[in-house]
Structure formats: C-alpha cells, structure tokens
Protein backbone atom coordinates (compact mmCIF):
# COMPACT_ATOMS: atom_id res chain seq x y z
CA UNK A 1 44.15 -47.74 32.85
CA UNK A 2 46.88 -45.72 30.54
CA UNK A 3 44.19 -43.70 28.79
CA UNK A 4 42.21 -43.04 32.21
CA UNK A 5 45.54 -41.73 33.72
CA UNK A 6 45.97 -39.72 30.84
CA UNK A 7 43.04 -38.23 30.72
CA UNK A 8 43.54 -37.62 34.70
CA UNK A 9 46.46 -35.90 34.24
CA UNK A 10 45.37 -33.97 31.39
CA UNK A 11 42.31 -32.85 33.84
CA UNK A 12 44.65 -31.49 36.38
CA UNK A 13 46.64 -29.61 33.91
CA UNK A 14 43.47 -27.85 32.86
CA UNK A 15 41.99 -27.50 36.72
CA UNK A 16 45.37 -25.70 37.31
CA UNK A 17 45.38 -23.61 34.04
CA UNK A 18 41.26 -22.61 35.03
CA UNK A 19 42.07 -22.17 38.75
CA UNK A 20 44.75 -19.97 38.06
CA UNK A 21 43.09 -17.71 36.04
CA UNK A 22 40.50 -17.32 38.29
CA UNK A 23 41.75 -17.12 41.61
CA UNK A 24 44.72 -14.32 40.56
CA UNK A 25 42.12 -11.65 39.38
CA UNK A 26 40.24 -12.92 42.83
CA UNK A 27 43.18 -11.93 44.83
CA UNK A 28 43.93 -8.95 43.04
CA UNK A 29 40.88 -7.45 43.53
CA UNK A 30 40.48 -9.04 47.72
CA UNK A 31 44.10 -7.55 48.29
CA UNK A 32 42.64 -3.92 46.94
CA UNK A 33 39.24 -4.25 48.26
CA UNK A 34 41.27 -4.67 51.73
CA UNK A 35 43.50 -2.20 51.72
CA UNK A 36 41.17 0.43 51.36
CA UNK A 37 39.54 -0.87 54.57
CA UNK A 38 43.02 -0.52 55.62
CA UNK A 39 44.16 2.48 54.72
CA UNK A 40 40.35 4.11 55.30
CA UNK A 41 41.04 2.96 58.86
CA UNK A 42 44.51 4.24 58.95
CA UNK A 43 43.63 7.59 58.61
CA UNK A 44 40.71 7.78 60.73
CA UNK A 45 43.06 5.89 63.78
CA UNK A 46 45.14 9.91 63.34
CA UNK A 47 42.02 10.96 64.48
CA UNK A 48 41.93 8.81 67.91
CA UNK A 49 40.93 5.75 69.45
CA UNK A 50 37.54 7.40 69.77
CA UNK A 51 37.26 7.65 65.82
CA UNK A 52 38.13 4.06 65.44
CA UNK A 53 35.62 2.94 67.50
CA UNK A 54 33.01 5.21 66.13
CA UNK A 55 33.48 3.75 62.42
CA UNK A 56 34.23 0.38 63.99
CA UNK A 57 30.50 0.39 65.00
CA UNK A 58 29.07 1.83 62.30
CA UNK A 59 30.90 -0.71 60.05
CA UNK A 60 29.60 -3.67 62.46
CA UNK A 61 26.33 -2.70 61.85
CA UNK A 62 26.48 -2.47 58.16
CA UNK A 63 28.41 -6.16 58.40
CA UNK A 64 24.67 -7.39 58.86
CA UNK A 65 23.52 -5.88 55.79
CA UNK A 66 26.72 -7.35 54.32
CA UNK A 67 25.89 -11.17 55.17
CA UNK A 68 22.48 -10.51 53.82
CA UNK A 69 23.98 -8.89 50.74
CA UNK A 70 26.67 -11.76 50.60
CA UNK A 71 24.07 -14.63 51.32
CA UNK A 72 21.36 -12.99 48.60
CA UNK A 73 24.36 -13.08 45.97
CA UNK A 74 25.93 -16.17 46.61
CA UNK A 75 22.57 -18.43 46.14
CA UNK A 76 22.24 -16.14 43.10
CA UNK A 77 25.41 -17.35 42.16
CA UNK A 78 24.51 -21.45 42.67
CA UNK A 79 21.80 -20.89 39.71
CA UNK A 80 23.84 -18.01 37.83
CA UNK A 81 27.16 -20.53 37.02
CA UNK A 82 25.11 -23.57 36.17
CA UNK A 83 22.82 -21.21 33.46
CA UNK A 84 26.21 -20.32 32.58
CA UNK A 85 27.63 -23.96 32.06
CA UNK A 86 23.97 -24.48 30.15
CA UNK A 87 24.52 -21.53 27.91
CA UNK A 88 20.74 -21.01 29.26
CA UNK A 89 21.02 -16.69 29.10
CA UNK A 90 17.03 -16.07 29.77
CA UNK A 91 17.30 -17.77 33.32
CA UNK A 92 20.15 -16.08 34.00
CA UNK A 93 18.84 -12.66 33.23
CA UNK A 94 16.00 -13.60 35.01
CA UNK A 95 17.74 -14.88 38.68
CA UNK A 96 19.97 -11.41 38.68
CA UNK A 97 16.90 -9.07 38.38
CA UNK A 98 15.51 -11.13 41.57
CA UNK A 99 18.69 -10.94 43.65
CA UNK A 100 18.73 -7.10 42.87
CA UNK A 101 14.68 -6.62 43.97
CA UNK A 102 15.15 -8.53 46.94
CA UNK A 103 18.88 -6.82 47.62
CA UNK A 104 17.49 -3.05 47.19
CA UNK A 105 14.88 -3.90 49.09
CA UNK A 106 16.59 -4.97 52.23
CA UNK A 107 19.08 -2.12 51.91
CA UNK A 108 16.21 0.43 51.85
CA UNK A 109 14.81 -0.98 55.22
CA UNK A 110 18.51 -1.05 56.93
CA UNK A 111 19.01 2.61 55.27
CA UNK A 112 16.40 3.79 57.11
CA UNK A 113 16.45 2.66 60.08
CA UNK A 114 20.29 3.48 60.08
CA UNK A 115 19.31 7.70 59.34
CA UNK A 116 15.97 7.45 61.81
CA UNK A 117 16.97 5.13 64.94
CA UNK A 118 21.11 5.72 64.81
CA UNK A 119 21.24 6.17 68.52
CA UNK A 120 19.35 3.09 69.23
CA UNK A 121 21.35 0.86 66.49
CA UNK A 122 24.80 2.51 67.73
CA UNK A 123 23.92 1.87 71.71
CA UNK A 124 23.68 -2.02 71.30
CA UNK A 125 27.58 -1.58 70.60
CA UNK A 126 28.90 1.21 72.27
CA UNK A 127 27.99 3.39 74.91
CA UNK A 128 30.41 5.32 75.09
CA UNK A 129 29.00 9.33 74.63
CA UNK A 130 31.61 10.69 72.37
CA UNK A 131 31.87 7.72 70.51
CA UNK A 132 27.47 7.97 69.91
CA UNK A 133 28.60 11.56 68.87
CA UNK A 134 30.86 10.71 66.35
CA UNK A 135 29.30 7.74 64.83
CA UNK A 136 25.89 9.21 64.03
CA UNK A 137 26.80 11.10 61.44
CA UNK A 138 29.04 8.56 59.67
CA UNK A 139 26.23 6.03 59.87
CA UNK A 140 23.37 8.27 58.34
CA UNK A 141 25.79 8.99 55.55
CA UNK A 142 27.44 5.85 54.85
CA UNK A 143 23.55 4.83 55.05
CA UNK A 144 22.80 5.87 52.06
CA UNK A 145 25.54 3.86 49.93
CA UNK A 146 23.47 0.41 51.45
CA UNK A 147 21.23 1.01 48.17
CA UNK A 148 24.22 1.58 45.82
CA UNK A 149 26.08 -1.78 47.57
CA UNK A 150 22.80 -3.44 46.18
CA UNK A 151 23.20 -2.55 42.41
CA UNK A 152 27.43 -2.75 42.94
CA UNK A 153 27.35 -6.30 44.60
CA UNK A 154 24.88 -7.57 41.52
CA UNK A 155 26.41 -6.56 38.53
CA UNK A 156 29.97 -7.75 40.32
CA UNK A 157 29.14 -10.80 40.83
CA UNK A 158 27.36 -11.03 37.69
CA UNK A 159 30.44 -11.01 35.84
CA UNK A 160 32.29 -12.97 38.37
CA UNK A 161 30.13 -15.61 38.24
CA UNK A 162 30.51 -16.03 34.35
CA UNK A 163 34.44 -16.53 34.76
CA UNK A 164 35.23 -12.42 34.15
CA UNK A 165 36.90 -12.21 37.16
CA UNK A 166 39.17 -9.66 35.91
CA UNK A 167 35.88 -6.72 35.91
CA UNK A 168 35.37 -7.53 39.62
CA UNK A 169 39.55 -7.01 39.79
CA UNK A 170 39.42 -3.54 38.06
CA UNK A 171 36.33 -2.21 40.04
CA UNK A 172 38.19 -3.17 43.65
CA UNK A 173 41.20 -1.15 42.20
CA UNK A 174 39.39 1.63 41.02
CA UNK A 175 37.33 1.53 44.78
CA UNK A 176 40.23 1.77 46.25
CA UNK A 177 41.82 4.65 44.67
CA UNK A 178 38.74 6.87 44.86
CA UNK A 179 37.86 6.15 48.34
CA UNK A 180 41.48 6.97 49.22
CA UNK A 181 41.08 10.52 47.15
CA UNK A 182 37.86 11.26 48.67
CA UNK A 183 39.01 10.54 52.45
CA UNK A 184 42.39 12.48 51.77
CA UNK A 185 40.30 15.06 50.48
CA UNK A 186 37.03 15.19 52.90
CA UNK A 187 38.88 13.40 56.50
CA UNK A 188 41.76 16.49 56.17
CA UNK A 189 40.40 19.33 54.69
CA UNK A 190 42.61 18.64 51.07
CA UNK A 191 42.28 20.01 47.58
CA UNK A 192 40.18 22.91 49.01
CA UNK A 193 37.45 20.35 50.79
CA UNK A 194 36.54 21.57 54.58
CA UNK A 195 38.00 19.10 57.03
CA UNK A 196 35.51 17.00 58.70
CA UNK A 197 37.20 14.15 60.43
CA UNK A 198 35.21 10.81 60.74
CA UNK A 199 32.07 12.89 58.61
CA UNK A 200 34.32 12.98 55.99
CA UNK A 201 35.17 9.11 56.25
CA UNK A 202 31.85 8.79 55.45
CA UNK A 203 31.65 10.92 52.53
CA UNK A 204 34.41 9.74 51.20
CA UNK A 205 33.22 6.14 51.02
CA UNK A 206 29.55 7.43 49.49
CA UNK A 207 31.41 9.33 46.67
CA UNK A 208 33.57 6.49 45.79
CA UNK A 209 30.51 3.58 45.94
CA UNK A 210 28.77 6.72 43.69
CA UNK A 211 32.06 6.56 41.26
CA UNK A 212 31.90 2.71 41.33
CA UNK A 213 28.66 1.82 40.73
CA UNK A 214 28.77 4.32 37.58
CA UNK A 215 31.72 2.74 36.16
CA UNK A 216 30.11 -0.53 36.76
CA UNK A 217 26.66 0.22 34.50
CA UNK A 218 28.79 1.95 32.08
CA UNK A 219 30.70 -1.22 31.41
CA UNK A 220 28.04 -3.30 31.77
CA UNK A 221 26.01 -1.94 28.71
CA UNK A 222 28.43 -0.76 26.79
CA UNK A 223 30.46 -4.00 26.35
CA UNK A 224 29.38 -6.75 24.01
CA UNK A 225 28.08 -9.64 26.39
CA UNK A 226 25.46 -11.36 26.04
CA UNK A 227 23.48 -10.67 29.22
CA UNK A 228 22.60 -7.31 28.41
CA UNK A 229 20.72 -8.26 25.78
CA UNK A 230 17.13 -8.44 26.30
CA UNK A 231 17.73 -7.68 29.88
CA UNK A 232 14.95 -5.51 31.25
CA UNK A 233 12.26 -7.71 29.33
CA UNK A 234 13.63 -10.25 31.57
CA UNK A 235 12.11 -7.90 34.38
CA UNK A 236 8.69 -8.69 33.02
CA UNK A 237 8.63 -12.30 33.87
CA UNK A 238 9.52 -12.41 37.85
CA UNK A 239 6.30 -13.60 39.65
CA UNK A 240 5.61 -15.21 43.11
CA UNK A 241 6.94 -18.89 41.66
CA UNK A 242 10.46 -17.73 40.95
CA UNK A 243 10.99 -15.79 43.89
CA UNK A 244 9.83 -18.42 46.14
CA UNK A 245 12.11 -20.75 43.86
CA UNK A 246 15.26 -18.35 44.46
CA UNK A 247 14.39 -17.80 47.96
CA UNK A 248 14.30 -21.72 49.32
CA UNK A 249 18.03 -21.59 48.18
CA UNK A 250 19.03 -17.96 49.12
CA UNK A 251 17.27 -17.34 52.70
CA UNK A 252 18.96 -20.48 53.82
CA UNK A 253 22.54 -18.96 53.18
CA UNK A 254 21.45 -15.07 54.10
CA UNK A 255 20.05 -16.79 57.35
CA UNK A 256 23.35 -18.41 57.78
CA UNK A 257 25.66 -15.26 57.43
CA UNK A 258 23.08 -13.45 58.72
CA UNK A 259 23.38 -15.51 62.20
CA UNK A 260 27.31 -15.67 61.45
CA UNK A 261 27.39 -11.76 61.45
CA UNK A 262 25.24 -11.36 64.18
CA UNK A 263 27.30 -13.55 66.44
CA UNK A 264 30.52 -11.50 65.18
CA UNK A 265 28.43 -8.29 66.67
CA UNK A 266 27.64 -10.54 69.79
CA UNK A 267 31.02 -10.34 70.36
CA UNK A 268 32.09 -6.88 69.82
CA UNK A 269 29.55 -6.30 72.50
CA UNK A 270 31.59 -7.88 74.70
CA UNK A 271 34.51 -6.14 73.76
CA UNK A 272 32.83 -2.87 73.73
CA UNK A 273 31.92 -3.34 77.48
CA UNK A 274 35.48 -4.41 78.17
CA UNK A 275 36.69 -0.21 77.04
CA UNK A 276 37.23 1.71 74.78
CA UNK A 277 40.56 1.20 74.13
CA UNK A 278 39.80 -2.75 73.83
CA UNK A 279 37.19 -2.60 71.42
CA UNK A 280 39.47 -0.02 68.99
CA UNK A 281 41.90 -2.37 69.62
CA UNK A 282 39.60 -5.42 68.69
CA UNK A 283 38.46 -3.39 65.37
CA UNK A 284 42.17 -3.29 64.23
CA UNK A 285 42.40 -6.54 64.79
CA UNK A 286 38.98 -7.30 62.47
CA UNK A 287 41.23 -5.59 59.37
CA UNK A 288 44.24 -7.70 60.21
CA UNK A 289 41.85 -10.93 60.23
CA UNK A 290 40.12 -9.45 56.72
CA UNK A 291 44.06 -9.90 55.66
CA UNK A 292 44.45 -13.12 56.97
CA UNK A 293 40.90 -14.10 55.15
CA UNK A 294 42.36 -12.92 51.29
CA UNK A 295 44.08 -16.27 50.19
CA UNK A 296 41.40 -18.47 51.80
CA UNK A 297 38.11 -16.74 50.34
CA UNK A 298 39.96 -16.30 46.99
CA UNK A 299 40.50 -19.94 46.90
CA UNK A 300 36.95 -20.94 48.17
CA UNK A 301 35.78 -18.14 45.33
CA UNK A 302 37.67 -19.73 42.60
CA UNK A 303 36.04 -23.30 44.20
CA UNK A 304 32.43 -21.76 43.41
CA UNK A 305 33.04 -20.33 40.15
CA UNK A 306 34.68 -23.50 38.50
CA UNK A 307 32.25 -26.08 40.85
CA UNK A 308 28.89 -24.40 39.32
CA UNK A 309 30.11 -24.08 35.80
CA UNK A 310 30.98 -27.66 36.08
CA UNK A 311 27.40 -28.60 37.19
CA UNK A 312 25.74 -26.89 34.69
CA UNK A 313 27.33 -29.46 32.13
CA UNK A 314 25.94 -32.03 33.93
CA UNK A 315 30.14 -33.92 34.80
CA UNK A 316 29.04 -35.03 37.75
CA UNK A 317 32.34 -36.97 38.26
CA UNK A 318 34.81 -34.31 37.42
CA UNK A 319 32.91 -32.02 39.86
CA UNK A 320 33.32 -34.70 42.48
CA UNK A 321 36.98 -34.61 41.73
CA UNK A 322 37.21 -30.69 41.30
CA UNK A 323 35.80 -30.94 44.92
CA UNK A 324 38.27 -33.44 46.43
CA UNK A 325 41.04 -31.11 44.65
CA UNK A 326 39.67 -28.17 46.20
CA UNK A 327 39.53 -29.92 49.55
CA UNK A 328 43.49 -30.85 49.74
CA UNK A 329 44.78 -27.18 48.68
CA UNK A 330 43.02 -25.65 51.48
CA UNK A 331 45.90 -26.45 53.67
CA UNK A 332 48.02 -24.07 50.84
CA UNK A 333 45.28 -21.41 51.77
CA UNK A 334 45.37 -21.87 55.43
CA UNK A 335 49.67 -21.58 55.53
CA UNK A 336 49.27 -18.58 53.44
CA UNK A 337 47.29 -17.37 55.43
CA UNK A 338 49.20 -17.40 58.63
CA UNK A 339 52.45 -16.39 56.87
CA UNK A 340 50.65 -12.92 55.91
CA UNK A 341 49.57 -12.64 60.06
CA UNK A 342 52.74 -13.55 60.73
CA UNK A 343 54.19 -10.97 58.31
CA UNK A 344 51.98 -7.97 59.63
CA UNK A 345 52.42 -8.81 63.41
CA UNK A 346 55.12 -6.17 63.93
CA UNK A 347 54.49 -3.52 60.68
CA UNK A 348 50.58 -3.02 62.61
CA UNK A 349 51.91 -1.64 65.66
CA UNK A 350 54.22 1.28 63.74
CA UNK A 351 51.77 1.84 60.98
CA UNK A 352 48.65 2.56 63.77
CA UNK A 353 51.02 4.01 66.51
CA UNK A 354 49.89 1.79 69.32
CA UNK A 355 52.85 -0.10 70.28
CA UNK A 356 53.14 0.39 74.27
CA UNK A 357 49.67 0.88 74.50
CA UNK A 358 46.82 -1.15 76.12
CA UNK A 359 45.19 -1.57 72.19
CA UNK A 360 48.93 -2.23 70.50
CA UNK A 361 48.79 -5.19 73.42
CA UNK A 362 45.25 -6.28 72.32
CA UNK A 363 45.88 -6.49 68.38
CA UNK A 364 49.95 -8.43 69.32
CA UNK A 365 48.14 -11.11 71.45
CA UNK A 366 45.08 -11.67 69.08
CA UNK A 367 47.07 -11.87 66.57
CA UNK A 368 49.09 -14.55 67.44
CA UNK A 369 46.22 -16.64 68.11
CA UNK A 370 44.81 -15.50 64.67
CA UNK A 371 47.75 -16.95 62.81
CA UNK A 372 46.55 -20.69 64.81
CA UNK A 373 42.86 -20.32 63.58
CA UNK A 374 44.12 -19.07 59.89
CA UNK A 375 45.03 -23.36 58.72
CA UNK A 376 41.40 -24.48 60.34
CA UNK A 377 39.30 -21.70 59.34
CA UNK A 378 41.14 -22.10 55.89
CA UNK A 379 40.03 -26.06 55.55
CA UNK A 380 36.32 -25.57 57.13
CA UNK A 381 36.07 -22.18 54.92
CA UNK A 382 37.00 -23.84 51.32
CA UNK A 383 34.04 -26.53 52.21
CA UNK A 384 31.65 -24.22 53.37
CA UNK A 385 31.92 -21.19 50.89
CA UNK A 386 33.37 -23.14 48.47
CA UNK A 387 32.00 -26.78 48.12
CA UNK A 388 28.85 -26.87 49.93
CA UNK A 389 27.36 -23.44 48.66
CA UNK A 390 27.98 -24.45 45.38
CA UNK A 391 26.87 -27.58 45.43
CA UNK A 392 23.15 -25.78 46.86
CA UNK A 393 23.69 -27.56 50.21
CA UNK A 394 21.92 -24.48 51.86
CA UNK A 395 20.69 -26.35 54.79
CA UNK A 396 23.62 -28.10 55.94
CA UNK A 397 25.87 -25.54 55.61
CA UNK A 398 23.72 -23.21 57.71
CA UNK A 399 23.33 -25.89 60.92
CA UNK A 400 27.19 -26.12 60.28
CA UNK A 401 28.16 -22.68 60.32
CA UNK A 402 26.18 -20.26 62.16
CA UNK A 403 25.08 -23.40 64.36
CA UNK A 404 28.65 -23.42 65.43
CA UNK A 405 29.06 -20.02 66.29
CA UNK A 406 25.44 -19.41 68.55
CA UNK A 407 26.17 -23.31 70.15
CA UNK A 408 29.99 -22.74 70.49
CA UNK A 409 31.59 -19.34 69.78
CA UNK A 410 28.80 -17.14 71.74
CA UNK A 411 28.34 -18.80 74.98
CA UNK A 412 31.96 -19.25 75.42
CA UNK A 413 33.01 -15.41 74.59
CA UNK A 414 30.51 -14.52 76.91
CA UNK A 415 31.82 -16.60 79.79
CA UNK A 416 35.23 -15.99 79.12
CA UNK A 417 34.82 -12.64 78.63
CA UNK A 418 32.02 -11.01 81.06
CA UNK A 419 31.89 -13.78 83.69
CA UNK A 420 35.49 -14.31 84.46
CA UNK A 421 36.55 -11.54 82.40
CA UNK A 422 39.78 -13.00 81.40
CA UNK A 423 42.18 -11.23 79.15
CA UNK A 424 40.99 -10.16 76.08
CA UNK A 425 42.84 -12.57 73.62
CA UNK A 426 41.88 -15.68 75.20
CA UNK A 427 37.85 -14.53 74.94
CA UNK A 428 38.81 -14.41 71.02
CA UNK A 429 40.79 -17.61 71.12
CA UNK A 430 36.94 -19.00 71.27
CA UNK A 431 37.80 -18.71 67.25
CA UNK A 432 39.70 -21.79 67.42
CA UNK A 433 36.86 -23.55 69.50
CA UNK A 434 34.26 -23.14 66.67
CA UNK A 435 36.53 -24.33 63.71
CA UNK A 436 37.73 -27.24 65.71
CA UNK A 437 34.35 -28.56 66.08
CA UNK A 438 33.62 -27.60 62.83
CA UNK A 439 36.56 -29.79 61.15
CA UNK A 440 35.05 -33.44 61.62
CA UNK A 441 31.64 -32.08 60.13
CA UNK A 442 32.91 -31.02 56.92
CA UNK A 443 35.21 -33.78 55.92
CA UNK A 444 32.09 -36.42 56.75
CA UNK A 445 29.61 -34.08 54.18
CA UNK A 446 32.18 -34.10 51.63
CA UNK A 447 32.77 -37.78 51.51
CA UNK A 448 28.81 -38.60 51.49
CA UNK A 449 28.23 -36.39 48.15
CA UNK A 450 25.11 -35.80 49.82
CA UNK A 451 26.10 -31.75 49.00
CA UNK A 452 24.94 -31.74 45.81
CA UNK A 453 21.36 -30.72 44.74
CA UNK A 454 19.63 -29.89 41.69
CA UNK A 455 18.50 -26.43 42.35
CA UNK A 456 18.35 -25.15 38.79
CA UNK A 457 15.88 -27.30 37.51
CA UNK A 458 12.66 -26.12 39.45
CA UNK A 459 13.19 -22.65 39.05
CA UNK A 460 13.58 -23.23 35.29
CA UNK A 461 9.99 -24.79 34.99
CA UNK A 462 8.60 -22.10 36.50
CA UNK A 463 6.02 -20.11 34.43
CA UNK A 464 7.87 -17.02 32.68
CA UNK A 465 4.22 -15.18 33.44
C-alpha cells in the first residue's frame, strides 16, 4: 500500500509537470489565435454593422470547412500520438500525408464553389442586399486560403501532436501579427496600400495564411526531427487499405463537427432573419464565446496529447487514471471560463461602440447566459474532445454531440426563435439545453471504459503497397 501510494503520488507530480507544459504553449497560442479574430473583427465593426455581418457570413460558411478540417486532423491525431508513444515514425509519416490528400481535397471543392456560387452560399444566411454586396468579394478571396488552411492545419498539428506545442504557439503569434499588419494596411488604405474596406479584410487574412504557411515548411525541413526524414517516400505507400483504415476513424468525427457546425449555421439563420442588427450582434457574441472556449479546449487539447501518447505505450491503467484526472479539472476549465465572460461583459460594449444600441443589448444579454453554459460546456467538452476522441470512440461521441444539437439545440432555436419569436437571448439560452442533456451521457461512457479502441493496430497491418 506505501509503495502504491508512492508511486501514485509520484504519477501526479509528473501528470502536473507534463500537463503544464503542454497546456501553457496551448493557451498561448488559443489566446493569439483569438485575438486576431478579435481584433480582425474590431476593425471591420469601424466599418458598420453591415461589414460585420458580411464577414460574419462569410466566416460561417468557412466554419464548415473548419469542422471538416478539425474532424480530418483530430482522427489523424488518435493514430499520430500513439505512433508517437511507439516510436513507430513510418506510420506516422504515412497517416499525415493521408490527412493532407483528403484535407486539400475538400478545401479545393469548398474553394470553388465559394468563387463560382457566392451568391447562392451567402443567401442561405443573409439576405440582406448590401450585405450580398459586401460579402462576395471577401468570400472569393478568403476562398482561396481554404487550400493553404489544409497544408497549415497538418504540419500544426503534426508537431502538436508529438508534444511541440510550443511551434503551434509561435505560428498563432506570428498569425496574429501579420494578419493585423496586412488589415491595418489593406482595410485603411496604410503604408501606401489603397483602402478597400471589408476586400481588404480579406486580403489581409490570405497574405498572412501565405506568410504562415511559409514559415511553417521552412521550419519543418529545416529543423532536425525525425519526421522529415524519408517523408515523401512515405507518399509512395498510401493505397485504398489505409485510407479506408484512416477514414472509419476520421469521417466519424468530421461527420460529427461537420453536423455540429452545420447546426451552429442553422442558427445564425435564425438570427439572420431576426435583422441585421441582431445577427451582427450575434457574430460579436460568437468571438466573445471563442474567448470563453480558450481555457476549456486548451485543457481538452492537453487531455488528447498526453491520453494518446499514453496509449501508444500500451499503460492502460495510467491512461484510465490520466482520464479520471482530466475529468475532475474540467470544473477549473469551466470557472475559468466564466470568469473571462464575466471579465469582458462591460470592456465589449466600449471596445465595439454598441452600448445603447439594439446589438450592444444582444451581445450584454447573451452573454450573461454564456457565462452559465461556460462550467457545462467545460465538463461535456473535456470528455468529448478530450477523452473520447482520444480514446478513438468516434461513434459515440458523434450520437453524443451533434445528436444533441439536431435532437435538442435546433428544434428548440427554431421554436423559440421564429415561432414565438421571443427575445433573442433566450433562443441562444437553447445552449444550456444541449449541454444539460449532454452531462449524464458523458459521465456514464467514462465510467464503462468502453471509450477506448485499438485503432492503430489495423491500419498498421495494412500493406505499405
């Protein structure tokens, strides 16, 4: 009993020491990412609620590409920490060139049809006419940076998935610091540019993905790691077996935040046909909850990276404890969470200039019942991103997540808010709803252990021919 509670305590000291280590770079690099949304959006809002809408839906369509992007790199990510924990580089190599085919390949369709059907795409949002004026051009440019996300979002979480959090850290810096050049420079008319208003928000955010992904490839093959080397004769051994192997893990989880994003758009349909200044309002209010989101995601991010490396040595009981670990912190996240809500509640009305105004109204309300849904979503969100996708339970997961938001959060924003047409905020109090029902779900899965699979072991047999 001594020596087990020894070597207990000597396990938390190092879960605390890894955690740490992980999850500061992780917020770092979330807190940067997010304030260039911020500030990107801060200078557009000079240019009117009409501009903020415009880039609102441009940016809700691209949030579908997003999920896919996010879903395709996550179940890369299941197999890519386990090789990792096996020390098994040729599997490895091998996953990230299939995450990047399928990825680029995606983002080419969605690039497309963003610069050949933009009234069509920007119509199931909006239909406002000035705000369809405005936001074709931003979405045929900002278009094009789809196929750069691909390569970006690969190599990123390449190195975030082997523990080098602190690349991913630098790159969300540098992001940010470009992207706030370029829109200074292309949004005003600065540093002899022309001025081109919400164009230039969109060149702006092309130049600096252009900047980023550069700086990214540079690194990548220039530094001494190991997973460069050898890399494009990994390229030579995808065939139909592996990608079928990859894809029974990742469509599960690109379906999920596929149907998760898709829902989100569901409702910003809603609020579109509510006004104009509503669904500006609502879009503010998206960048506040983004905020909110930074402690929680860095937590369940920090959950995936030291869950997977764990599997791949095969500790199956110290991952089961990692996992209950992970599980009572995510009240931490959630409280965090709220306090930051609760910190920006007044600062967001000065810093946009809508205080007395119909949107400044929309973003106070939903923001107070934000900070309520921060603790649940915080609990549910450290299981789901964190636990359960690590652990390869694809399936569940997906029934659990986007099941809750088509069953739950859908049919009641559309009630609320086009059938009764109640006030805004208590349409997006259906939040609450879905992570309420979500809550029981969760803690059951996690006690069964039923989350874990072996996922790395049938794409490894696979033929390298």
């Amino acid at each position: 009993m001594l020596s087990e509670s020894v070597d207990l305590k000597a396990e938390k000291k190092e879960f605390n020491r890894k955690f740490l280590s992980i999850i500061m770079p992780l917020l770092v690099s979330s807190i940067f990412s997010q304030c260039l949304t911020f500030i990107d959006q801060w200078m557009v809002s000079t240019l009117g609620s009409t501009a903020i809408a415009a880039v609102g839906v441009s940016t809700n369509f691209f949030s579908v590409y997003f999920t896919f992007l996010y879903g395709c790199n996550t179940g890369a990510g299941i197999y890519l920490t386990r090789y990792w924990g096996q020390k098994n580089i040729k599997d490895f190599q091998r996953i990230i060139w299939t995450a990047v085919t399928v990825t680029f390949t995606v983002g080419l369709v969605m690039c497309l049809a963003a610069m050949i059907f933009p009234d069509i795409i920007i119509r199931l949002f909006n239909r406002d006419p000035l705000v369809i004026e405005k936001a074709k051009p931003y979405m045929r440019i900002v278009a094009v940076s789809y196929l750069l996300d691909a390569i970006c979002y690969a190599v990123s979480f390449c190195f975030r998935n082997i523990g080098n959090v602190k690349i991913p850290m630098i790159q969300g810096i540098g992001s940010m610091m470009f992207n706030m050049l370029f829109n200074y420079m292309f949004i005003f008319g600065k540093l002899g540019s022309p001025k081109l208003g919400v164009t230039g928000a969109a060149l702006g955010t092309l130049a600096a993905r252009i900047v980023e992904l550069i700086g990214l490839l540079l690194y990548f093959f220039l530094s001494d790691n190991p997973i460069r080397k050898n890399l494009f004769k990994a390229l030579k051994t995808l065939n139909v077996g592996l990608y079928k192997e990859y894809l029974k893990t990742s469509l599960p989880l690109c379906a999920n935040d596929m149907l998760w994003s898709l829902g989100l758009s569901f409702y910003y349909m809603v609020y579109g046909k509510r006004g104009t200044e509503v669904y500006a309002g609502m879009s503010i209010l998206n960048t506040m909850e983004m905020f909110a989101k930074l402690a929680i995601m860095g937590f369940a991010g920090a959950c995936t990276i030291m869950l997977g490396i764990e599997m791949g040595s095969a500790d199956m009981p110290k991952v089961y404890r990692y996992a209950d670990r992970f599980n009572r912190v995510s009240i931490i996240a959630g409280l965090v969470s709220c306090s930051i809500i609760v910190a920006l509640m007044l600062p967001v009305q000065h810093i946009y200039g809508i205080k007395g105004t119909l949107e400044g109204e929309c973003v106070r309300n939903c923001m107070c019942v934000l900070a309520i849904y921060c603790i649940p979503n915080a609990v549910n969100c450290i299981k789901v991103e964190g636990i359960f996708r690590s652990g390869g339970d694809v399936k569940y997961l997906t029934l659990m997540d986007a099941g809750s938001i088509w069953m739950i959060g859908m049919p009641l924003t559309l009630i609320l808010g086009l059938i009764f047409k109640v006030d805004i905020w208590y349409v997006y109090a259906a939040h609450i709803a879905i992570e309420l029902f979500k809550l029981p779900l969760g803690q059951r899965r996690l006690r069964s252990r039923k989350w874990y699979h072996n996922v790395t072991e049938a794409v490894s047999s696979v033929e390298n021919n």
